[in-house]
N, C-alpha and C. Protein backbone atom coordinates (compact mmCIF):
# COMPACT_ATOMS: atom_id res chain seq x y z
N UNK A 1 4.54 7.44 17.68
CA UNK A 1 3.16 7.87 17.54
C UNK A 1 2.27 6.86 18.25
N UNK A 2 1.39 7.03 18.56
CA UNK A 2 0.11 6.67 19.45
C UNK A 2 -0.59 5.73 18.60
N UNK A 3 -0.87 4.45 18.87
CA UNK A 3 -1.76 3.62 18.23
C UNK A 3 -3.24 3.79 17.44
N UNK A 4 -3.20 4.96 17.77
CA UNK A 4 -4.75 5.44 17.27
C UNK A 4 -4.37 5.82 15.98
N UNK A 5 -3.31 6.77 15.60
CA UNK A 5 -2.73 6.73 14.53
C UNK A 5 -2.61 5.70 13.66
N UNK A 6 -1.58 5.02 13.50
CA UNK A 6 -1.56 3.07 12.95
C UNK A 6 -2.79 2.95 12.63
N UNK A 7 -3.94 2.92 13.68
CA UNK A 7 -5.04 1.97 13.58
C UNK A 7 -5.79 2.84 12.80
N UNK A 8 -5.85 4.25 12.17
CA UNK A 8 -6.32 5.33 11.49
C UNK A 8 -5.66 4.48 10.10
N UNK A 9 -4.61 4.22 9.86
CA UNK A 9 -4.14 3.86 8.62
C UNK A 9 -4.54 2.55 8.46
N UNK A 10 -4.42 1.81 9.41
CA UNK A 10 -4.97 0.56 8.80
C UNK A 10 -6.43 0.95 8.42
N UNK A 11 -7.28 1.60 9.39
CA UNK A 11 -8.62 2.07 8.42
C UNK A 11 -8.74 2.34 7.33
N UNK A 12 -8.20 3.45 6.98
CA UNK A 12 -8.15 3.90 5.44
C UNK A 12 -7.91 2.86 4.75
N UNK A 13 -6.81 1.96 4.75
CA UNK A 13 -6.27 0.88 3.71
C UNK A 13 -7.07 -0.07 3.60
N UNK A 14 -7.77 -0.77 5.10
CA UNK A 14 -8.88 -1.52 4.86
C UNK A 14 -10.34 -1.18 3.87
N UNK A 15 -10.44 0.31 4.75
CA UNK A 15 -11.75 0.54 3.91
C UNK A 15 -11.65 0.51 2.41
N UNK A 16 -10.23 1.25 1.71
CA UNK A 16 -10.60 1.65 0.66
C UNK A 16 -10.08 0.50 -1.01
N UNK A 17 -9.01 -0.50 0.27
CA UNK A 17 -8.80 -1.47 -0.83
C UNK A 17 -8.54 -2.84 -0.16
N UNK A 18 -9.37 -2.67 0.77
CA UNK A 18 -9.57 -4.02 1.53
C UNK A 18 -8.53 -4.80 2.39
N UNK A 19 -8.95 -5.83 2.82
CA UNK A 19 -8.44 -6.46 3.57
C UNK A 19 -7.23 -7.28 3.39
N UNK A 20 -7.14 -7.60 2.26
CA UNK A 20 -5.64 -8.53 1.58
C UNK A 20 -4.57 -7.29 1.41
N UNK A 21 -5.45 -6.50 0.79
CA UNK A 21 -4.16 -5.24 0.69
C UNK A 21 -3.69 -4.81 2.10
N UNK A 22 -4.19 -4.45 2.94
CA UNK A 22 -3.69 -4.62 4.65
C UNK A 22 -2.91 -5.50 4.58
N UNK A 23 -3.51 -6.96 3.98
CA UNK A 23 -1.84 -7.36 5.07
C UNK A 23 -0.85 -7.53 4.08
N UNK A 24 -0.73 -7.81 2.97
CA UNK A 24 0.58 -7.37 2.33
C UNK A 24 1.08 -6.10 2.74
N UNK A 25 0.77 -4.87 2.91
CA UNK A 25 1.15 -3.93 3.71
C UNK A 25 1.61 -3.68 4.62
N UNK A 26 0.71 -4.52 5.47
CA UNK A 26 1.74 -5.10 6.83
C UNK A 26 2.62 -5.70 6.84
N UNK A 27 2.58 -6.79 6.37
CA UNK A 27 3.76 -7.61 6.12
C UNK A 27 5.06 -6.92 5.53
N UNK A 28 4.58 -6.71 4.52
CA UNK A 28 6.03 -5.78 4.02
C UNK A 28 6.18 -4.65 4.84
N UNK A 29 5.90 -3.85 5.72
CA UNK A 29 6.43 -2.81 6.74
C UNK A 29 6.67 -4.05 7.86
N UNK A 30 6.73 -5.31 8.21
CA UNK A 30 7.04 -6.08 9.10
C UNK A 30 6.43 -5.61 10.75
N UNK A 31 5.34 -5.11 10.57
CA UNK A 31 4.29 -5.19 11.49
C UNK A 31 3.63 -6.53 11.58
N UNK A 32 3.51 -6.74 13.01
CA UNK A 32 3.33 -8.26 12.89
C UNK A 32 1.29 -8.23 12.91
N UNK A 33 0.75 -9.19 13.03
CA UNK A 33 -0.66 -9.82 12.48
C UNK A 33 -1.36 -9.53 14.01
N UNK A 34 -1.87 -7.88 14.57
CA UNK A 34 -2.00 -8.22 15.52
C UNK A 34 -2.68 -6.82 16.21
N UNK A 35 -4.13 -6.27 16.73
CA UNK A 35 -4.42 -5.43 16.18
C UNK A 35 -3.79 -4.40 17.61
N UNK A 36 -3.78 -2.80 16.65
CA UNK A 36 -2.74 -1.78 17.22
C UNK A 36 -3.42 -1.40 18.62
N UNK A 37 -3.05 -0.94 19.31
CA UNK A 37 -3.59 -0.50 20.80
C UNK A 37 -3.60 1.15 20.57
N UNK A 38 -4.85 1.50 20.94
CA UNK A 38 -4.78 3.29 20.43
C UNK A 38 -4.26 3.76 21.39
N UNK A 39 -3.91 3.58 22.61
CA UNK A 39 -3.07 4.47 23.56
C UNK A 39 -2.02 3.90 24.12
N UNK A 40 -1.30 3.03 22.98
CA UNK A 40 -0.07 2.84 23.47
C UNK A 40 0.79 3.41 22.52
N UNK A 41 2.17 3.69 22.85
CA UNK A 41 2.70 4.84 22.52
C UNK A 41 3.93 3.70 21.36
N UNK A 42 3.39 4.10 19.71
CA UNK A 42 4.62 3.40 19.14
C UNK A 42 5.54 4.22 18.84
N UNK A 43 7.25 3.18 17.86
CA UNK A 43 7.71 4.05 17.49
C UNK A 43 7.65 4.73 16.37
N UNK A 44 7.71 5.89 16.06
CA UNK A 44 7.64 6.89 14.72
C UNK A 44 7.72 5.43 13.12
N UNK A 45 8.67 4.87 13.57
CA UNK A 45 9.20 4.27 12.70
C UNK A 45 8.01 2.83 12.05
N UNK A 46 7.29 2.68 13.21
CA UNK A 46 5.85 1.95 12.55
C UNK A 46 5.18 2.30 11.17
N UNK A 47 5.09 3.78 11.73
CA UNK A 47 3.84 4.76 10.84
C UNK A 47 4.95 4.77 9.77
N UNK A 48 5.84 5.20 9.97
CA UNK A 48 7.31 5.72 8.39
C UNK A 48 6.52 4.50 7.87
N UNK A 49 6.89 2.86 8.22
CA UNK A 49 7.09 1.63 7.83
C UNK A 49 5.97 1.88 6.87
N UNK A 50 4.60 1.89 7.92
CA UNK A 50 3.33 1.44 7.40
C UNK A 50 3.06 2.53 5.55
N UNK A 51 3.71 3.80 5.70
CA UNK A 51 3.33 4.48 4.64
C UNK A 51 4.10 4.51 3.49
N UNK A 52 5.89 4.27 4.05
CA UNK A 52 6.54 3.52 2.74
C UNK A 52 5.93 2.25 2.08
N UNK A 53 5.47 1.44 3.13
CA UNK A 53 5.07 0.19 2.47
C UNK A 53 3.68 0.66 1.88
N UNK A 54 2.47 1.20 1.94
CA UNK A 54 1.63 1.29 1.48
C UNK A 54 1.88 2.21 -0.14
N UNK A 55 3.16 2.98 -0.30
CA UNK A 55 3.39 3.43 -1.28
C UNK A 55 4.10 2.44 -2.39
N UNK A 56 4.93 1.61 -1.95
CA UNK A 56 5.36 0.60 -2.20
C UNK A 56 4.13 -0.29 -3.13
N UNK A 57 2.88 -0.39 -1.96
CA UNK A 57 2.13 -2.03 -2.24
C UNK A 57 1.00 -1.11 -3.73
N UNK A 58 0.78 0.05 -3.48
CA UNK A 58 -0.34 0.68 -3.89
C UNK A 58 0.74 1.35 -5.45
N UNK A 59 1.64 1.38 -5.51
CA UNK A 59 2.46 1.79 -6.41
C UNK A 59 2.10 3.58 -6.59
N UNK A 60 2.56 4.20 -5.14
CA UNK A 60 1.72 5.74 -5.16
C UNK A 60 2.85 6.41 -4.48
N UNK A 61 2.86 7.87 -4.82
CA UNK A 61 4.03 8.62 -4.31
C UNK A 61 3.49 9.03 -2.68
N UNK A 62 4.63 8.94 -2.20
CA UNK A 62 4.23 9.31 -0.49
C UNK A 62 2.91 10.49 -0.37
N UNK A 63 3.67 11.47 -1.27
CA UNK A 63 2.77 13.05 -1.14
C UNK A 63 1.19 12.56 -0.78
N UNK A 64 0.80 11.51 -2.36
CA UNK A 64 -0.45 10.90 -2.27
C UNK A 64 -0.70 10.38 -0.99
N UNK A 65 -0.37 9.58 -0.74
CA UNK A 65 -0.95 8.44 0.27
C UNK A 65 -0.74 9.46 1.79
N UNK A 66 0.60 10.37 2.02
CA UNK A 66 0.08 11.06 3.36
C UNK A 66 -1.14 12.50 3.08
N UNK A 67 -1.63 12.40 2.12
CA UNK A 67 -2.42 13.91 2.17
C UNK A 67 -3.78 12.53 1.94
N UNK A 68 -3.92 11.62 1.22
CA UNK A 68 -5.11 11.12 1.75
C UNK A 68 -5.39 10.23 3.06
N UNK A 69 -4.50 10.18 3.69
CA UNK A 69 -4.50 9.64 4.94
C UNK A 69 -4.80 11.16 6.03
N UNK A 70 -4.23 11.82 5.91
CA UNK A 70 -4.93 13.29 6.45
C UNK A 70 -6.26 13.86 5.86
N UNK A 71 -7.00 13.82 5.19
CA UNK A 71 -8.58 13.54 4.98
C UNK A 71 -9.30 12.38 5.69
N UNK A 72 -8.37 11.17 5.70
CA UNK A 72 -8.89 10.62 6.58
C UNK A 72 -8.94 10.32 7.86
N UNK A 73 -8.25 11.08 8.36
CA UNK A 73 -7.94 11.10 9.86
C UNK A 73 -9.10 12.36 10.46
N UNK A 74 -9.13 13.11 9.72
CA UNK A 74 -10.62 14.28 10.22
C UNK A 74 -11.85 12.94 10.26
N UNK A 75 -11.99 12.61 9.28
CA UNK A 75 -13.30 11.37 9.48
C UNK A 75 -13.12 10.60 10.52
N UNK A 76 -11.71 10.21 10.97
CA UNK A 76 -11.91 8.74 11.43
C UNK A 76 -11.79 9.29 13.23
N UNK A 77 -10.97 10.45 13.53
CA UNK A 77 -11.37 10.90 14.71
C UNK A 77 -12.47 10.97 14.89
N UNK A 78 -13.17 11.76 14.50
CA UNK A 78 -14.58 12.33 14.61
C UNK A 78 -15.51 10.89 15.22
N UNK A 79 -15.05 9.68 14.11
CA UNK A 79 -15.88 8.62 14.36
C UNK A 79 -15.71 7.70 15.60
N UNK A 80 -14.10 8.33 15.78
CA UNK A 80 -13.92 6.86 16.79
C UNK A 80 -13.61 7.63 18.19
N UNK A 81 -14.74 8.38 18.74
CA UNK A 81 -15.24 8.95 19.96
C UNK A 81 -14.28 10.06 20.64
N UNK A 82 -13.67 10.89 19.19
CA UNK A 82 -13.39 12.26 19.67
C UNK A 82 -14.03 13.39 18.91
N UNK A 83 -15.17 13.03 18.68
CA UNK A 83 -15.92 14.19 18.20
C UNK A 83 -16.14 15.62 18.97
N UNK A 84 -16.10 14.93 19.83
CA UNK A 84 -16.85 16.13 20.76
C UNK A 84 -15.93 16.77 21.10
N UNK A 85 -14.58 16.43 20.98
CA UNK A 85 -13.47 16.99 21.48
C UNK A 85 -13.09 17.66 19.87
N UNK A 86 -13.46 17.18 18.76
CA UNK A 86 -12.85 18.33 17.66
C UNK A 86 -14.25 19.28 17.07
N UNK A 87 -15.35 19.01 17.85
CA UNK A 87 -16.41 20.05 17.75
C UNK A 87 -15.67 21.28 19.30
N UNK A 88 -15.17 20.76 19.57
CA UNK A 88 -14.61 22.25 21.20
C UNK A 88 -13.39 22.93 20.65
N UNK A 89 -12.99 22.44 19.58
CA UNK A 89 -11.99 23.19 18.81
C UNK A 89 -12.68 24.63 17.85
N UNK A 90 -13.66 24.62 17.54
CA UNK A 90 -14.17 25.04 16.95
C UNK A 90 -15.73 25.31 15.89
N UNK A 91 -16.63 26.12 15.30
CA UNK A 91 -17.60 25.65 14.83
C UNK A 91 -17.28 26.43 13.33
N UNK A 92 -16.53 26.60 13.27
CA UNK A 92 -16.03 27.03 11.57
C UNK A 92 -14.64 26.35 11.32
N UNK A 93 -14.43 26.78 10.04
CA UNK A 93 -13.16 26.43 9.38
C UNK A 93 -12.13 27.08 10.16
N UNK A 94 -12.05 28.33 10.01
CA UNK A 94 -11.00 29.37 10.40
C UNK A 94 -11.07 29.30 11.98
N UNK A 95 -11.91 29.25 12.72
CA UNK A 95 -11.87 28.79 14.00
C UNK A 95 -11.18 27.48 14.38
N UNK A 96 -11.82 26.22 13.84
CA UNK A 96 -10.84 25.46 14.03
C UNK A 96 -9.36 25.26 14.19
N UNK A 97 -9.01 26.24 12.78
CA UNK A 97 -7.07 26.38 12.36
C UNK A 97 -7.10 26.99 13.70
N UNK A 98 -7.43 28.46 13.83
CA UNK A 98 -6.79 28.56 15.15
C UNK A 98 -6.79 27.82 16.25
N UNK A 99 -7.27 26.99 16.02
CA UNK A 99 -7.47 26.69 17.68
C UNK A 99 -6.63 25.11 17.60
N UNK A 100 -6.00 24.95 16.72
CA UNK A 100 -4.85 23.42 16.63
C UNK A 100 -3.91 23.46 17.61
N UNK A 101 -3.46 24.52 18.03
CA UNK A 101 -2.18 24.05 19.41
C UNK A 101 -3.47 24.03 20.69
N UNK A 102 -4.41 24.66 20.94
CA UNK A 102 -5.33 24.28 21.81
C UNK A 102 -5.75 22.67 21.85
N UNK A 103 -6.37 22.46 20.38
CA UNK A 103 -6.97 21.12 20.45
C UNK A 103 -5.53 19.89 21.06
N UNK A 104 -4.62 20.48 20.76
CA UNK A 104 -3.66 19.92 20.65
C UNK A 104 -3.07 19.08 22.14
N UNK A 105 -3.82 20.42 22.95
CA UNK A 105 -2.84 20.98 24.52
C UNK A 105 -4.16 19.54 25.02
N UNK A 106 -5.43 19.63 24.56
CA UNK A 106 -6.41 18.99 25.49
C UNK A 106 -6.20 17.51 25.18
N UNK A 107 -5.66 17.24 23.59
CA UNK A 107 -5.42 15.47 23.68
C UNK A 107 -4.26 14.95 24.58
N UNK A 108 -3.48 15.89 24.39
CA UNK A 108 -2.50 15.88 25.15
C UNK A 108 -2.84 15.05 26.65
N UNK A 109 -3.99 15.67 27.45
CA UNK A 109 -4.34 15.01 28.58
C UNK A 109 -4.31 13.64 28.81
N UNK A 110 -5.30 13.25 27.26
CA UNK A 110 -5.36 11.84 27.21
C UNK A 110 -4.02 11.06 27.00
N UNK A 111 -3.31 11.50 25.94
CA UNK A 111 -2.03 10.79 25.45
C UNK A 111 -0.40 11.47 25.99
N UNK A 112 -0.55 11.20 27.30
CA UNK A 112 0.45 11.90 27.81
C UNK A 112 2.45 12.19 27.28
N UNK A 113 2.35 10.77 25.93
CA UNK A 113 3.62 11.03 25.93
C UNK A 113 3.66 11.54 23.79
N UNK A 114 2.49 12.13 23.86
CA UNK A 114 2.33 13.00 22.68
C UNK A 114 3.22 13.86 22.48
N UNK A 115 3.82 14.13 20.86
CA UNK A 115 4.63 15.19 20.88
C UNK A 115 3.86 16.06 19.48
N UNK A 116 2.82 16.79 19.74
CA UNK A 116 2.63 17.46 18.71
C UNK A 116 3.00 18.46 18.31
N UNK A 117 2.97 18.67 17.09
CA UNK A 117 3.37 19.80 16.75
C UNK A 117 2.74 20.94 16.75
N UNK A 118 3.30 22.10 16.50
CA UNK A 118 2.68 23.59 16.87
C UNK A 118 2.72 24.02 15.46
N UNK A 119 1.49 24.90 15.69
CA UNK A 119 1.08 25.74 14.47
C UNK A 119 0.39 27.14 14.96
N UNK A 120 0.85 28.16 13.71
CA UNK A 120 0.76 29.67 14.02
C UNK A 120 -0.27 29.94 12.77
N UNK A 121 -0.71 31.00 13.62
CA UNK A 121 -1.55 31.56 11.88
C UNK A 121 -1.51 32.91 12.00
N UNK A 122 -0.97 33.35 10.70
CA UNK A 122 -0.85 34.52 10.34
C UNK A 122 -1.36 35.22 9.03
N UNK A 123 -0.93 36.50 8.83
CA UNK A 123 -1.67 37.44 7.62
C UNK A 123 -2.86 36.47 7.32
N UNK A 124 -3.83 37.04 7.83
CA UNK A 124 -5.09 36.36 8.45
C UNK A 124 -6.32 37.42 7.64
N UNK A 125 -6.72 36.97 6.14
CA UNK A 125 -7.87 38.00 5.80
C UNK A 125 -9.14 37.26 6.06
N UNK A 126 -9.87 38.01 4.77
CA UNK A 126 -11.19 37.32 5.15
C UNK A 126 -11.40 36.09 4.60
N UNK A 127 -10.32 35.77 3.42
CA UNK A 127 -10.71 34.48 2.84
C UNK A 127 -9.54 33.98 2.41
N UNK A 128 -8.52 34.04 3.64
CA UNK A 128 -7.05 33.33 3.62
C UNK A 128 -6.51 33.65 4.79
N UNK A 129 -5.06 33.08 4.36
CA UNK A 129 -4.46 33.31 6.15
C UNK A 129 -2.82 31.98 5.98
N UNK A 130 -2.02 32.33 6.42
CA UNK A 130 -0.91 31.35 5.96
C UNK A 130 -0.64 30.85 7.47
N UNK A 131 -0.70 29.35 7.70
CA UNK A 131 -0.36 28.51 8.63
C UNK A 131 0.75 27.99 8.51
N UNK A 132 1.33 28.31 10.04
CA UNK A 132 2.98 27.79 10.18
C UNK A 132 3.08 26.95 10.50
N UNK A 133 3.68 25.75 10.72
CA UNK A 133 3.18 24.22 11.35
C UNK A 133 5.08 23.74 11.30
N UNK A 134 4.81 23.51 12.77
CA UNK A 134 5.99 23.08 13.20
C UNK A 134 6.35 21.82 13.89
N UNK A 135 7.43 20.96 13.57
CA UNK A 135 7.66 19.46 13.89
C UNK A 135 8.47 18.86 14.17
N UNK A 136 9.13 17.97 14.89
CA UNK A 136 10.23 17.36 14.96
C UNK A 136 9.98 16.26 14.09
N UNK A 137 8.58 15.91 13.26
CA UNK A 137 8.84 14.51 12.13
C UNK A 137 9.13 15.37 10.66
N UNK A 138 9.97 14.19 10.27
CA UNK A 138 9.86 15.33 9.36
C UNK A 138 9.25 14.56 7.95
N UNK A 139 8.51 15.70 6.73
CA UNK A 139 8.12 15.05 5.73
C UNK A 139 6.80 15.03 5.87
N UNK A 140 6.37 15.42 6.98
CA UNK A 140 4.34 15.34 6.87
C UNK A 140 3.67 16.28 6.52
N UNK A 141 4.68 17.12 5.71
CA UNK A 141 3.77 18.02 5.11
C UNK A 141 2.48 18.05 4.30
N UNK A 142 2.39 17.17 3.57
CA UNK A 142 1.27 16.35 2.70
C UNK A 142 0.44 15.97 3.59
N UNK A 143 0.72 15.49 4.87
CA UNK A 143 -0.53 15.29 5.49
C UNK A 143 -1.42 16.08 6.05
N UNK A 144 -0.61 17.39 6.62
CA UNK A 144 -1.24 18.36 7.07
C UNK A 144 -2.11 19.19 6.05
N UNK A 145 -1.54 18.67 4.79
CA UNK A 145 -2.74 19.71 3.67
C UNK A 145 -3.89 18.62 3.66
N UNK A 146 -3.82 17.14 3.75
CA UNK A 146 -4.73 16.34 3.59
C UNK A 146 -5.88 16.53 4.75
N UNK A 147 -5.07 16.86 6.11
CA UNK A 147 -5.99 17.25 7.05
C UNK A 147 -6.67 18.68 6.99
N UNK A 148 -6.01 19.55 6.61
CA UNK A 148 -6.46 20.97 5.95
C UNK A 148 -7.97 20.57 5.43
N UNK A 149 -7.77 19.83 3.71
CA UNK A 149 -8.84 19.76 2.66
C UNK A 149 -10.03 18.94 3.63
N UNK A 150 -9.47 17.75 4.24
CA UNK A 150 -10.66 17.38 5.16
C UNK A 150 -11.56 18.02 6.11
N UNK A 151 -10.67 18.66 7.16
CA UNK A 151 -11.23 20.09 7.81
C UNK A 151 -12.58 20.81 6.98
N UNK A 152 -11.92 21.27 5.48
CA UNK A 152 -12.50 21.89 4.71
C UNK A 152 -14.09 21.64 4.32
N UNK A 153 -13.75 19.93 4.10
CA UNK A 153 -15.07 19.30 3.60
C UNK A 153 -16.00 19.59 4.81
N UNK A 154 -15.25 18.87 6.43
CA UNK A 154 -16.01 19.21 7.15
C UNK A 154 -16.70 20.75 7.51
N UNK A 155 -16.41 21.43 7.15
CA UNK A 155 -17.05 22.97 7.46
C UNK A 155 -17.35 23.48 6.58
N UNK A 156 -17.62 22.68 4.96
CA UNK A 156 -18.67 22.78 3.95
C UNK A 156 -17.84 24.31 3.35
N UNK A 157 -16.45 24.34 2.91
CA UNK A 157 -16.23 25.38 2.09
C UNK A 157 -14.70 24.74 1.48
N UNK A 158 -14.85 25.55 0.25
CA UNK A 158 -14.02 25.00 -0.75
C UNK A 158 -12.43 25.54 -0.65
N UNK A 159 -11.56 24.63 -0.39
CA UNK A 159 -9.60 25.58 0.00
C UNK A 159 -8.93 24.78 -0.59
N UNK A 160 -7.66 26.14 -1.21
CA UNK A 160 -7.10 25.98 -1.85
C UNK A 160 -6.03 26.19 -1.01
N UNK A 161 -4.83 25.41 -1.17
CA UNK A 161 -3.91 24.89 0.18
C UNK A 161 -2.81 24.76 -0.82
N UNK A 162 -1.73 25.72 -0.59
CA UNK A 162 -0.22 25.37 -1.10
C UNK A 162 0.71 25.68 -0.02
N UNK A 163 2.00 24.69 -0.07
CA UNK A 163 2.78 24.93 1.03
C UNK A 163 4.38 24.86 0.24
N UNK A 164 5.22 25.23 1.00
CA UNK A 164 6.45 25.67 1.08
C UNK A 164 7.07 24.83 2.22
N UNK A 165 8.63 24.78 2.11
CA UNK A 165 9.16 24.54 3.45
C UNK A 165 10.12 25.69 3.59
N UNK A 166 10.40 26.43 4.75
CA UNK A 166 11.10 26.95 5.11
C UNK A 166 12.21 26.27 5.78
N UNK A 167 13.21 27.10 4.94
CA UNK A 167 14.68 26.35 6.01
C UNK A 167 15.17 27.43 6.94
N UNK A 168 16.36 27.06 7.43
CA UNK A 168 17.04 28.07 8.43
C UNK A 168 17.19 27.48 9.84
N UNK A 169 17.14 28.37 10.85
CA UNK A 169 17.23 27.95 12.26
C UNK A 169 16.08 27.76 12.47
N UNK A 170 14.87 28.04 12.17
CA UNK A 170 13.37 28.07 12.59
C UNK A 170 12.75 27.05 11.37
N UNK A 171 13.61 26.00 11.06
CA UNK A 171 12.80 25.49 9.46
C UNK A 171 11.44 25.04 10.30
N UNK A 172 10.39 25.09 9.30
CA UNK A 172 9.05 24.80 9.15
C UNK A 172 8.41 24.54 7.82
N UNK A 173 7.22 24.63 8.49
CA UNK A 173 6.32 24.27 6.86
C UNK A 173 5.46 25.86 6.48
N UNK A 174 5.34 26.34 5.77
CA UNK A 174 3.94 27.36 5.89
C UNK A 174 3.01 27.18 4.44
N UNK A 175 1.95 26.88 5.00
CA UNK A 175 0.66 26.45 3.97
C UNK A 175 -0.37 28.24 3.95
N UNK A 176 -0.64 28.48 2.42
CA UNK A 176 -1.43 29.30 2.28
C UNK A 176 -2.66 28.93 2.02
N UNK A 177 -3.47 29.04 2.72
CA UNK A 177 -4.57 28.54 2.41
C UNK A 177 -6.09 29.79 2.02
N UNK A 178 -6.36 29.72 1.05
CA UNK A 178 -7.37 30.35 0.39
C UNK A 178 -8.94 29.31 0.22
N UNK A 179 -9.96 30.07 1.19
CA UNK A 179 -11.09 29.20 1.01
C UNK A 179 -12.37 30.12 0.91
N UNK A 180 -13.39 29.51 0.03
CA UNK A 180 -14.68 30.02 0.01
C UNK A 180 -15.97 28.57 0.37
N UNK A 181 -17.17 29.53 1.06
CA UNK A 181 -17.82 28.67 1.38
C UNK A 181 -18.29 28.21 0.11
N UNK A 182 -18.96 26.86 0.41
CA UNK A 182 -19.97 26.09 -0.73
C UNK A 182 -21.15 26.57 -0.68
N UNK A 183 -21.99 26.73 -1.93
CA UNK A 183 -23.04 26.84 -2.15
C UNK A 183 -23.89 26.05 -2.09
């Protein structure tokens, strides 16, 4: 994964329980004292490190810590000068979902040795729709609902997000997601 990632988690961990908790975190995932480069390309096995150990230091089940790290990754893009690139994805909720293998295709430009994953959306009403989300990592399912509920906040309506894994030759994830706007 791409340093922008990493440096997304060290955000969250800094912001929300400071700076000592970072580096015991670090330390115990044996990331060394030294800050991440957002477009250099790490291995998978950083981010595994960084989120076992933060479950580890924080005494929290993975599910937790990757679905609030996907709430925070809608914020922390947005902030750290790809806004404009996840406002061209879309200006609603349901616009956005569709448009994730798009947004996907254009970071791509920037981070050439990206491997994202693909997502489908189907049985598509007016106030649901089940997203297929497909990966070679495996286990991030929790994050993708964390990025879901964030999405959510951002486009000011309230979703209700359950997922499944599908096995077989085609295993995936598929999340149902049911949302109404806020009042």
């Amino acid at each position: 994964m791409y340093g922008l990632v990493n440096k997304a988690v060290e955000g969250l961990i800094r912001s929300r329980f400071g700076d000592e908790t970072w580096g015991k975190i670090r330390t115990d995932a044996g990331v060394p004292d030294e800050p991440f480069m957002s477009m250099e390309n790490y291995d998978d096995s950083v981010t595994y490190n960084l989120v076992g150990s933060t479950c580890k230091v924080l005494n929290l089940p993975p599910e937790t810590v990757l679905e609030e790290f996907g709430k925070y990754w809608v914020l922390y893009t947005g902030e750290a000068g790809y806004g404009g690139l996840m406002q061209s994805a879309g200006g609603s909720f349901v616009e956005f979902i569709r448009n994730l293998d798009a947004l996907h295709t254009r970071v791509k430009l920037s981070f050439p040795n990206l491997q994202p994953p693909s997502f489908q959306v189907a049985e598509e009403s007016d106030r649901s729709l089940v997203l297929h989300y497909h990966s070679h990592r495996a286990g991030l399912a929790p994050f993708v609902v964390g990025l879901l509920k964030g999405l959510a906040s951002r486009f000011k309506v309230e979703a209700e997000i359950a997922y499944k894994r599908v096995d077989g030759a085609s295993a995936h994830d598929t999340f149902v997601i049911r949302w109404n706007p806020i009042s």
